[in-house]
C-alpha atoms as a PDB file:
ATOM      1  CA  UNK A   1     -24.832  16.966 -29.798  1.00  0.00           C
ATOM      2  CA  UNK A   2     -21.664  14.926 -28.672  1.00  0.00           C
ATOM      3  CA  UNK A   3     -19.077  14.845 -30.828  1.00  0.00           C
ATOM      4  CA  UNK A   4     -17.064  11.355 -31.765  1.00  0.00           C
ATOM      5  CA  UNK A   5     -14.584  12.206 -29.761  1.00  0.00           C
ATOM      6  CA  UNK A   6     -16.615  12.973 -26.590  1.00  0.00           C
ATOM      7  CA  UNK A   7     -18.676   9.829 -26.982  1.00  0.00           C
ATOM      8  CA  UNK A   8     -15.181   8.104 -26.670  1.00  0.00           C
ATOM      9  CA  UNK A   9     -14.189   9.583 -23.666  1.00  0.00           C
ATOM     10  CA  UNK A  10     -17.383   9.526 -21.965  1.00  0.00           C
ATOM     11  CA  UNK A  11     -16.649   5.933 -22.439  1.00  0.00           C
ATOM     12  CA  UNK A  12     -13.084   5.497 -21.576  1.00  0.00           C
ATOM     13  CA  UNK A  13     -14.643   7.812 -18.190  1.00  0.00           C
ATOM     14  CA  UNK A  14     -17.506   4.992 -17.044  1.00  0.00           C
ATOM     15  CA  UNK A  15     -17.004   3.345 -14.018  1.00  0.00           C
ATOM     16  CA  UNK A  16     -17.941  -0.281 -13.368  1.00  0.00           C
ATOM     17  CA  UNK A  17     -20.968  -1.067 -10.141  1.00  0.00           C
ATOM     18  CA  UNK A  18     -17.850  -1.884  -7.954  1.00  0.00           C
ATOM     19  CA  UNK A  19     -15.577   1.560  -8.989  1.00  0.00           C
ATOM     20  CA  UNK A  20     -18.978   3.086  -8.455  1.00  0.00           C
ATOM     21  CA  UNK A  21     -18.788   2.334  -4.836  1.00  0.00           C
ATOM     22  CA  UNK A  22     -15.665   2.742  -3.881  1.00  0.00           C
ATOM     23  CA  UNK A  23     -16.217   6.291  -5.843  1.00  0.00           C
ATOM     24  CA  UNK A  24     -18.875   6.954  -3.298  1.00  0.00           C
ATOM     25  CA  UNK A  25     -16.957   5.942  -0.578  1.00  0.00           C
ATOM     26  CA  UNK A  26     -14.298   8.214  -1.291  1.00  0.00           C
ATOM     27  CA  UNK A  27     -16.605  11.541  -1.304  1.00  0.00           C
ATOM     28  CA  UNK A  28     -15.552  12.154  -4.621  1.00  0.00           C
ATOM     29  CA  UNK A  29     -16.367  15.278  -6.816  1.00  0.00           C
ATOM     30  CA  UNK A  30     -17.932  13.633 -10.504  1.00  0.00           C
ATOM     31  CA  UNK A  31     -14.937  15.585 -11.856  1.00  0.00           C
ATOM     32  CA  UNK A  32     -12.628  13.557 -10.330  1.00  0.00           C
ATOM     33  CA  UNK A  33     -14.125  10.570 -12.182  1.00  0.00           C
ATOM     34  CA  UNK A  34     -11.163  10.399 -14.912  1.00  0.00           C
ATOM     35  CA  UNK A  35      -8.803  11.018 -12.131  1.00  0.00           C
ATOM     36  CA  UNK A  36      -9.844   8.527 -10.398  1.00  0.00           C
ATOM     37  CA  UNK A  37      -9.743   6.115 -12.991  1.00  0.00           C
ATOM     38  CA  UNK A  38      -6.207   7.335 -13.535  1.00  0.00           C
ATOM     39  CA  UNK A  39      -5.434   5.934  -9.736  1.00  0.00           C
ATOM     40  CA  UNK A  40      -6.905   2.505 -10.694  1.00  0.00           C
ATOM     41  CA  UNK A  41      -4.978   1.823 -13.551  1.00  0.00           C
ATOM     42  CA  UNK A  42      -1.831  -0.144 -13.852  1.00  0.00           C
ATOM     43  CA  UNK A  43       0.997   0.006 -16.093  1.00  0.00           C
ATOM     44  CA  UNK A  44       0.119  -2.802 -17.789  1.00  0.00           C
ATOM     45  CA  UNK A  45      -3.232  -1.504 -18.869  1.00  0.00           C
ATOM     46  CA  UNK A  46      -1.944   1.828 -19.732  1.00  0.00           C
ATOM     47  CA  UNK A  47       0.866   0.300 -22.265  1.00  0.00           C
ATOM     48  CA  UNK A  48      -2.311  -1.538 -23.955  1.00  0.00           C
ATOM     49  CA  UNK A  49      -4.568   0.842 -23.922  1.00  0.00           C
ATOM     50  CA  UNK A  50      -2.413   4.299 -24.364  1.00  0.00           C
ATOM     51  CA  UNK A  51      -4.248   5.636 -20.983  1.00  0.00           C
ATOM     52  CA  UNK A  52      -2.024   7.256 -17.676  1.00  0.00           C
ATOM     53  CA  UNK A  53      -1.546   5.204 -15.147  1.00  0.00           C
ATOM     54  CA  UNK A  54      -0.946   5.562 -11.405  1.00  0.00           C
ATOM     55  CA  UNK A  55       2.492   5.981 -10.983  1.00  0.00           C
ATOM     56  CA  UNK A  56       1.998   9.881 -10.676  1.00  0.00           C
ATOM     57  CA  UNK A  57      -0.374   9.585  -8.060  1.00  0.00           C
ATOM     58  CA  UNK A  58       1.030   6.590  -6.301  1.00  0.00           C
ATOM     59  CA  UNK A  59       4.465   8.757  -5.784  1.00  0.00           C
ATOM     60  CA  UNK A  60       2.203  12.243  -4.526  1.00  0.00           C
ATOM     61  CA  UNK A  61       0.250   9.555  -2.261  1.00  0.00           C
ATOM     62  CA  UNK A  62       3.313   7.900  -0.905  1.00  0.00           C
ATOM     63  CA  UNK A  63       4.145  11.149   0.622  1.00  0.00           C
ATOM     64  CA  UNK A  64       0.694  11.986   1.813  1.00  0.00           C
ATOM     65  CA  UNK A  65       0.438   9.135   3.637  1.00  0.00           C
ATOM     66  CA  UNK A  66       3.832   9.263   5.039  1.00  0.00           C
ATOM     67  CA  UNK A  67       2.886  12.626   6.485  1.00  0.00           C
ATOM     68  CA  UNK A  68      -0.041  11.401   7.555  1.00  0.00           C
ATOM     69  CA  UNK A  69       1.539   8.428   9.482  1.00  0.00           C
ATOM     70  CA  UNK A  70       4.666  10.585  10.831  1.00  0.00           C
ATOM     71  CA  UNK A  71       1.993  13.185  12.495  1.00  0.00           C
ATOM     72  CA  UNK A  72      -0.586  10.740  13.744  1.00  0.00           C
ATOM     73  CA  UNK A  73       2.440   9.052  15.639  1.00  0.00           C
ATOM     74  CA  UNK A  74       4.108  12.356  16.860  1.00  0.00           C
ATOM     75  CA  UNK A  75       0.496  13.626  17.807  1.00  0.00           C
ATOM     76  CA  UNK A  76      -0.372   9.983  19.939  1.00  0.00           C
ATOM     77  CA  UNK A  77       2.549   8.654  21.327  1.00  0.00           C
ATOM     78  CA  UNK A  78       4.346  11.985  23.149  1.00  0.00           C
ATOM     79  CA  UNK A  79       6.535   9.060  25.063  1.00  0.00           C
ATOM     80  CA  UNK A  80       7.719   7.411  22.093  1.00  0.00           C
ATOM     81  CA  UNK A  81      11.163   7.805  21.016  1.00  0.00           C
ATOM     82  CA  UNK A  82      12.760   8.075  17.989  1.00  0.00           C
ATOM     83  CA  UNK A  83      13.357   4.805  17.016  1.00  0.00           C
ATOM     84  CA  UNK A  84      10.059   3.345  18.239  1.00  0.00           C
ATOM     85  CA  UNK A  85       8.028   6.242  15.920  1.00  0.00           C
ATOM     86  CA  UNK A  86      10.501   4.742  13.024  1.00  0.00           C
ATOM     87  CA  UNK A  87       9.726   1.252  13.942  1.00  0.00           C
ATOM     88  CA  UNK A  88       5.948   1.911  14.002  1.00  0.00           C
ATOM     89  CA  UNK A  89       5.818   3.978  10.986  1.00  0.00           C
ATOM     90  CA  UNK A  90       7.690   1.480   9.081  1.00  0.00           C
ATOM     91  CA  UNK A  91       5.195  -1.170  10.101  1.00  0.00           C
ATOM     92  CA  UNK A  92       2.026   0.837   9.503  1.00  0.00           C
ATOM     93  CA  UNK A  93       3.485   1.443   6.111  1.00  0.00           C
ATOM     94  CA  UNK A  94       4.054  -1.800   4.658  1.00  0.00           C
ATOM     95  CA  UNK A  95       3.360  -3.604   1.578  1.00  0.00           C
ATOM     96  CA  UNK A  96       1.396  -6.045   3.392  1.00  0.00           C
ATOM     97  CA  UNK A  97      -0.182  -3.515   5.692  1.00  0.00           C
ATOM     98  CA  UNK A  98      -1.127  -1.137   3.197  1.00  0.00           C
ATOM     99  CA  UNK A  99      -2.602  -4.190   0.715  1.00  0.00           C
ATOM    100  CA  UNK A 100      -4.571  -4.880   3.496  1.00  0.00           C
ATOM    101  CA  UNK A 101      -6.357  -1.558   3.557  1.00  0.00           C
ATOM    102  CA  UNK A 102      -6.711  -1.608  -0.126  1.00  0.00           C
ATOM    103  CA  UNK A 103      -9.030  -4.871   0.241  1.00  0.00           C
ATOM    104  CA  UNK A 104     -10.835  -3.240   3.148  1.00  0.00           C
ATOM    105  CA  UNK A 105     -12.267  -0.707   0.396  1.00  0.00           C
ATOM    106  CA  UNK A 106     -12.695  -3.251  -2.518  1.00  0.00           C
ATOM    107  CA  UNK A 107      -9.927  -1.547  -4.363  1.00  0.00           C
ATOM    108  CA  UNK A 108      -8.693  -5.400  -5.413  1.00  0.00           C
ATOM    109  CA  UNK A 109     -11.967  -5.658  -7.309  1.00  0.00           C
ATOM    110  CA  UNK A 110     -11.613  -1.738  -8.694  1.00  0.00           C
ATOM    111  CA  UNK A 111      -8.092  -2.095 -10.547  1.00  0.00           C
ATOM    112  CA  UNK A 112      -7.667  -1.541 -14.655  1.00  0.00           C
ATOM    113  CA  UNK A 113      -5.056  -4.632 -15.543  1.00  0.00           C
ATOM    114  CA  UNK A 114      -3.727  -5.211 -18.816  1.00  0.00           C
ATOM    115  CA  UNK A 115      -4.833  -9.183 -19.749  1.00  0.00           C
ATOM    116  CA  UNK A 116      -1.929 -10.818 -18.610  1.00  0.00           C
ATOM    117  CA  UNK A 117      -1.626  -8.891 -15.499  1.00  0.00           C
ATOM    118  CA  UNK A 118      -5.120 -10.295 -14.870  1.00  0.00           C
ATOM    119  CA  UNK A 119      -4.658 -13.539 -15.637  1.00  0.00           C
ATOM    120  CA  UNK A 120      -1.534 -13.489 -13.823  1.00  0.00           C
ATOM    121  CA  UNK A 121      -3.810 -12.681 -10.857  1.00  0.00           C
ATOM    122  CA  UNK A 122      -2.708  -9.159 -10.331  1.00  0.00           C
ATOM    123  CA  UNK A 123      -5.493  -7.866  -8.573  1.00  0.00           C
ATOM    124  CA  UNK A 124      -4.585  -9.687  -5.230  1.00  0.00           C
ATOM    125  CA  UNK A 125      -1.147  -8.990  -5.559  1.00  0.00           C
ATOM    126  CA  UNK A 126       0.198  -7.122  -2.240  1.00  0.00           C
ATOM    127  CA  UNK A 127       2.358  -4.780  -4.664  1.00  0.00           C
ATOM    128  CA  UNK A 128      -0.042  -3.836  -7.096  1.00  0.00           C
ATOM    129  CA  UNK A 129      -2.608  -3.151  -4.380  1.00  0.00           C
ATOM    130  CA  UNK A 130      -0.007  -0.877  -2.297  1.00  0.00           C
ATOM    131  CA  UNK A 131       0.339   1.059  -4.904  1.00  0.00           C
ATOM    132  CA  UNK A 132      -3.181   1.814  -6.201  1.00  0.00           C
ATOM    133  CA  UNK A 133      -4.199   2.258  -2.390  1.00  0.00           C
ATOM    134  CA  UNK A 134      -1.649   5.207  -2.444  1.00  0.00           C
ATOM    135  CA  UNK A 135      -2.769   6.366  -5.786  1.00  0.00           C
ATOM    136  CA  UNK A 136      -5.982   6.108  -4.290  1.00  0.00           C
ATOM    137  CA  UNK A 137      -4.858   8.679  -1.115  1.00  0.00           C
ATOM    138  CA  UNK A 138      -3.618  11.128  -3.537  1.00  0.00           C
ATOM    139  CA  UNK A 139      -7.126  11.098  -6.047  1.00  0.00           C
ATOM    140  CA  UNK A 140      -8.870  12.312  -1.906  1.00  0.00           C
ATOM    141  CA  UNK A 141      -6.095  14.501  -1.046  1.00  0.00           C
ATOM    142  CA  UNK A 142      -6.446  16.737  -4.502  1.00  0.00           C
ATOM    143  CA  UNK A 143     -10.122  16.394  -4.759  1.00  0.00           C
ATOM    144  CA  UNK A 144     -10.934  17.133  -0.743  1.00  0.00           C
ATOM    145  CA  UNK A 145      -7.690  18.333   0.719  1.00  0.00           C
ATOM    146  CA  UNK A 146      -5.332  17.126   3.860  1.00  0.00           C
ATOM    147  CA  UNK A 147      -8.086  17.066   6.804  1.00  0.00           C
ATOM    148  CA  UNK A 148     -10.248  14.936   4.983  1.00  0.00           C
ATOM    149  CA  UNK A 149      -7.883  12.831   3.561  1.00  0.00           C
ATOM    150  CA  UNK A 150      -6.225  12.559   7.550  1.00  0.00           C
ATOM    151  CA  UNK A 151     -10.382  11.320   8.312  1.00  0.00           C
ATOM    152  CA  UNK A 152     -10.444   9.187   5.911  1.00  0.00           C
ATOM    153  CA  UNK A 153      -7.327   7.627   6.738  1.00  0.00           C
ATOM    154  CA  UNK A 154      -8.272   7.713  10.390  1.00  0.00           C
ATOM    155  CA  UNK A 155     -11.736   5.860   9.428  1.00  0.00           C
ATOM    156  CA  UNK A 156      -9.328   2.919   8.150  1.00  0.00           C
ATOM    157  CA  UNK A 157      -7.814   2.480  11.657  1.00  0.00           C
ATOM    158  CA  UNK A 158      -4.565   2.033   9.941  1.00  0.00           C
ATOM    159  CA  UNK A 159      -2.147   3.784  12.900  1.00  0.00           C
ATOM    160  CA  UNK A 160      -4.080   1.089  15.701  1.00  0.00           C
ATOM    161  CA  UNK A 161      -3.453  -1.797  13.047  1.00  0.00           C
ATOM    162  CA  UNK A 162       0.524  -2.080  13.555  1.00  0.00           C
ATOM    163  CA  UNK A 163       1.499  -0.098  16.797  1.00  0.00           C
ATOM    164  CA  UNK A 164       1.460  -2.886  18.851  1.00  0.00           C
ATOM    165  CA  UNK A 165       4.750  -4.571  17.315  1.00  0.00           C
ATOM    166  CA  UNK A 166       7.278  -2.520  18.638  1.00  0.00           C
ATOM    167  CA  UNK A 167       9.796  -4.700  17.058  1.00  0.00           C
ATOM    168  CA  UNK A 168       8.647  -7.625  14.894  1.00  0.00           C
ATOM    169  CA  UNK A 169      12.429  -8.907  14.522  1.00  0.00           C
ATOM    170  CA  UNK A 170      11.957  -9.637  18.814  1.00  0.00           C
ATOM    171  CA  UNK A 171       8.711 -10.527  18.600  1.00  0.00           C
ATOM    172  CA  UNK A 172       9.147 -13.200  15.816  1.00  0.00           C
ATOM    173  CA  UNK A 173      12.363 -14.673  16.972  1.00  0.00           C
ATOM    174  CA  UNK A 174      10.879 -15.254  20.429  1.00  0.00           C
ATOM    175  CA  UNK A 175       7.413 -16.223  18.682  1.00  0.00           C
ATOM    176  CA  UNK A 176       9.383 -18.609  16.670  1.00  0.00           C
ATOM    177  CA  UNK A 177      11.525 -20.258  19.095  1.00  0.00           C
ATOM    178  CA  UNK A 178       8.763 -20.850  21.003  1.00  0.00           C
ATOM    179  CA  UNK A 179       6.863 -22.691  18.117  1.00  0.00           C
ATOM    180  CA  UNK A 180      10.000 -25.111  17.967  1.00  0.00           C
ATOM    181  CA  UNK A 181      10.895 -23.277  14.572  1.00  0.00           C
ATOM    182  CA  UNK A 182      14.489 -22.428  14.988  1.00  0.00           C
ATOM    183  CA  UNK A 183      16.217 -18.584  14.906  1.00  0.00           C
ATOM    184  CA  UNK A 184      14.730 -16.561  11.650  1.00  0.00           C
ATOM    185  CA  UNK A 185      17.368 -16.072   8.934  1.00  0.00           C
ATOM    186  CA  UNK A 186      17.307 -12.677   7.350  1.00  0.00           C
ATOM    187  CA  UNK A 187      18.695 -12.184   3.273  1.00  0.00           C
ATOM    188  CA  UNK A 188      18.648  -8.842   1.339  1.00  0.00           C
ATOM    189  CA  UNK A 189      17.480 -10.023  -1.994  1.00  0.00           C
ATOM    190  CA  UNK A 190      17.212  -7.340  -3.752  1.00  0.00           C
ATOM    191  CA  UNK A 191      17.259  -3.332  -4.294  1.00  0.00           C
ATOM    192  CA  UNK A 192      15.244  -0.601  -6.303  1.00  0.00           C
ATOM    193  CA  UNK A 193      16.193   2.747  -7.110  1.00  0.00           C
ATOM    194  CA  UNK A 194      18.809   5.597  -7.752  1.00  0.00           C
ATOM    195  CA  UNK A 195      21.372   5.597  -5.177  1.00  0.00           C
ATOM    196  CA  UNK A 196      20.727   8.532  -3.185  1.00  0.00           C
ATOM    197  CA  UNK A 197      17.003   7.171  -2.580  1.00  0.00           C
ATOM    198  CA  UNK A 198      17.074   3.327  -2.617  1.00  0.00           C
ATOM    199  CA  UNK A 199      15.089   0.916  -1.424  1.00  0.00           C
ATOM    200  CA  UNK A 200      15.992  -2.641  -0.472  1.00  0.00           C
ATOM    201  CA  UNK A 201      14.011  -6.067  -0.169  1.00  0.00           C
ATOM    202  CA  UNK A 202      15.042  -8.508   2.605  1.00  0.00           C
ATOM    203  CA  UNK A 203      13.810 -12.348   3.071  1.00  0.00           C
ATOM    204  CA  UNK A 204      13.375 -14.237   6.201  1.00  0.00           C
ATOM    205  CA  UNK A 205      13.086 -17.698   6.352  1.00  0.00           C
ATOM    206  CA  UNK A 206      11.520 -19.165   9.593  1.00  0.00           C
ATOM    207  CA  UNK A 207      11.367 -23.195  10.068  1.00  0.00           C
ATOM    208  CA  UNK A 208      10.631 -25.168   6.456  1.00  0.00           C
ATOM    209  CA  UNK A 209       7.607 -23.440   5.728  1.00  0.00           C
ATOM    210  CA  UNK A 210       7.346 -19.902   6.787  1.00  0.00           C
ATOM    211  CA  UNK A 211       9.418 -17.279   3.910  1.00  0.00           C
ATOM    212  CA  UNK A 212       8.109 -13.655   4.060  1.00  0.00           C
ATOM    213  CA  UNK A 213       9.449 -10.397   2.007  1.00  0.00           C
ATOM    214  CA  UNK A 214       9.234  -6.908   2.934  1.00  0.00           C
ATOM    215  CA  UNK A 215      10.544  -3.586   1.238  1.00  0.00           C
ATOM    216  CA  UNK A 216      12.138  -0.392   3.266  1.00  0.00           C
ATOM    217  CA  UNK A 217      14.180   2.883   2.926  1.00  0.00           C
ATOM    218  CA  UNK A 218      17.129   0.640   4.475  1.00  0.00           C
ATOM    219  CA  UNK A 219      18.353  -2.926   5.261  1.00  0.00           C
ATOM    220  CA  UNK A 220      16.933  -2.831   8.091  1.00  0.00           C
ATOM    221  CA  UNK A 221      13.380  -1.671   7.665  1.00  0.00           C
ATOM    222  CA  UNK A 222      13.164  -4.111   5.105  1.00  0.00           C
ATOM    223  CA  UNK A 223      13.858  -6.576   7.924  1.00  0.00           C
ATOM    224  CA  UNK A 224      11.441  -5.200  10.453  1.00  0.00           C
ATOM    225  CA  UNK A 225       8.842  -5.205   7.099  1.00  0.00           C
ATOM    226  CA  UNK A 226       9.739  -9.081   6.199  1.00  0.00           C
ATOM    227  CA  UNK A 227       9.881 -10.002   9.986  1.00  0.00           C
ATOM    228  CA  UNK A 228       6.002  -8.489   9.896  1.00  0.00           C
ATOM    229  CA  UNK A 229       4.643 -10.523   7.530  1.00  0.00           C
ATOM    230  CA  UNK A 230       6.183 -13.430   8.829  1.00  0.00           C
ATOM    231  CA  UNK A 231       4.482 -12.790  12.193  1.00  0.00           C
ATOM    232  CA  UNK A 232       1.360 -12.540   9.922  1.00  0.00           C
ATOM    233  CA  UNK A 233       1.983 -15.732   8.391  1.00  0.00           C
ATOM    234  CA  UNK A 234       2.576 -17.877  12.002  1.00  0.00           C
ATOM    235  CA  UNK A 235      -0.381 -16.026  13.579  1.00  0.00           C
ATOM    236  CA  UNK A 236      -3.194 -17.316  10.765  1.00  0.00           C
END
C-alpha cells in the first residue's frame, strides 16, 4: 500500500493528454517521466511550487545540440568554409529558429508556468520555448543516447530550415531596399553573462514597422540572429 508520500509524488509525476504525446513522441522510457517533467518546467513554476526546473537540462541540451549542429554541417557541406559553417550554425540555432521547432512538437502547449508567467502568455514566448526545446534535447539524449537524439533532431529538418541564408545581414539589406524600406539599423541592446562567456542582444530596425531581436556568442551573431528574424518578419 502507497504511502502519503508516494501518493504525492505519483501526483506531482502525472502528465497532462498533451505531455502525454509529446512523451510518446520522444520514445521515452516511463522512468524518464519525472525527468521529463523537470524539462517542462519553468522557473517561475519551480519558485511556486518548490519543484527543479529546466535550467540544468536546458544548459546539457544547449551543448548537445550545438554538437549536433556543428557535425551535421561539417558532415554536409565539405565546401563550406569557416565562416559560412559559423554563419549557418548561428542561424539554425536561434531563438526564433529553435521556438519554432518547439511548436512543431506541441512543446508550447506542454510547459509548467507559474500563474503570472501564464497569464503573461509565456507559453508562446520565443525564449521560454528555446529553452524548454533544449531541455527537451537533453531529457532524449540521457534517456536514448547521441544517435537517437542526432535522428530525432534530423526528423525535425532543423539543419535544411536555415542553410539557405548564407548571410541574413546581405540578404535583408538588399531585401529591404528593394521593398522601398531604407538601410537596416543595427543596436546592441543588451548583454548576459560572466565575461569570459557572454552573450549579447542586438536590434535592427527596418522601415517604421519592422524591429527584430536576436541573441549570439558575439556582436555580431547577434546581428546575423536579429537580421533573421527580421527577414522572417518581411517574408510573412
Amino acid at each position: 500500500m502507497l504511502n502519503l508520500f508516494q501518493k504525492l509524488q505519483l501526483r506531482q509525476d502525472s502528465l497532462t493528454p498533451q505531455q502525454k504525446a509529446l512523451f510518446a513522441h520522444l520514445g521515452l522510457h516511463v522512468k524518464y517521466r519525472r525527468t521529463f517533467l523537470e524539462a517542462l518546467t519553468h522557473p517561475s513554476y519551480s519558485s511556486e511550487n518548490g519543484s527543479s526546473s529546466y535550467q540544468r537540462l536546458e544548459y546539457l541540451g544547449d551543448a548537445i545540440l550545438g554538437a549536433y549542429v556543428a557535425h551535421r554541417l561539417y558532415e554536409r557541406y565539405g565546401d563550406w568554409k569557416e565562416d559560412r559553417l559559423t554563419r549557418a550554425r548561428a542561424s539554425i540555432v536561434s531563438q526564433p529558429a529553435l521556438a519554432k521547432s518547439a511548436r512543431k512538437i506541441g512543446i508550447q502547449n506542454c510547459l509548467l508556468l507559474g500563474k503570472g508567467e501564464r497569464a503573461s502568455g509565456g507559453s508562446e514566448r520565443d525564449s521560454i520555448l528555446c529553452d524548454c526545446f533544449e531541455s527537451v534535447i537533453a531529457v532524449v539524449y540521457i534517456a536514448r543516447g547521441f544517435q537517437k537524439t542526432f535522428r530525432f533532431l534530423d526528423g525535425l529538418g532543423i539543419i535544411s530550415m536555415a542553410t539557405d541564408r548564407e548571410d541574413p545581414k546581405s540578404e535583408l539589406q538588399s531585401l529591404s531596399q528593394k521593398e522601398g524600406l531604407g538601410l537596416p539599423h543595427y543596436h546592441i541592446v543588451g548583454s548576459d553573462g560572466p565575461a569570459h562567456c557572454m552573450r549579447f542582444e542586438a536590434k535592427v530596425s527596418v522601415g517604421e514597422n519592422i524591429t527584430a531581436t536576436g541573441w549570439g556568442n558575439s556582436k555580431q551573431e547577434a546581428e546575423q540572429n536579429a537580421a533573421i528574424e527580421a527577414l522572417r518578419q518581411i517574408e510573412k
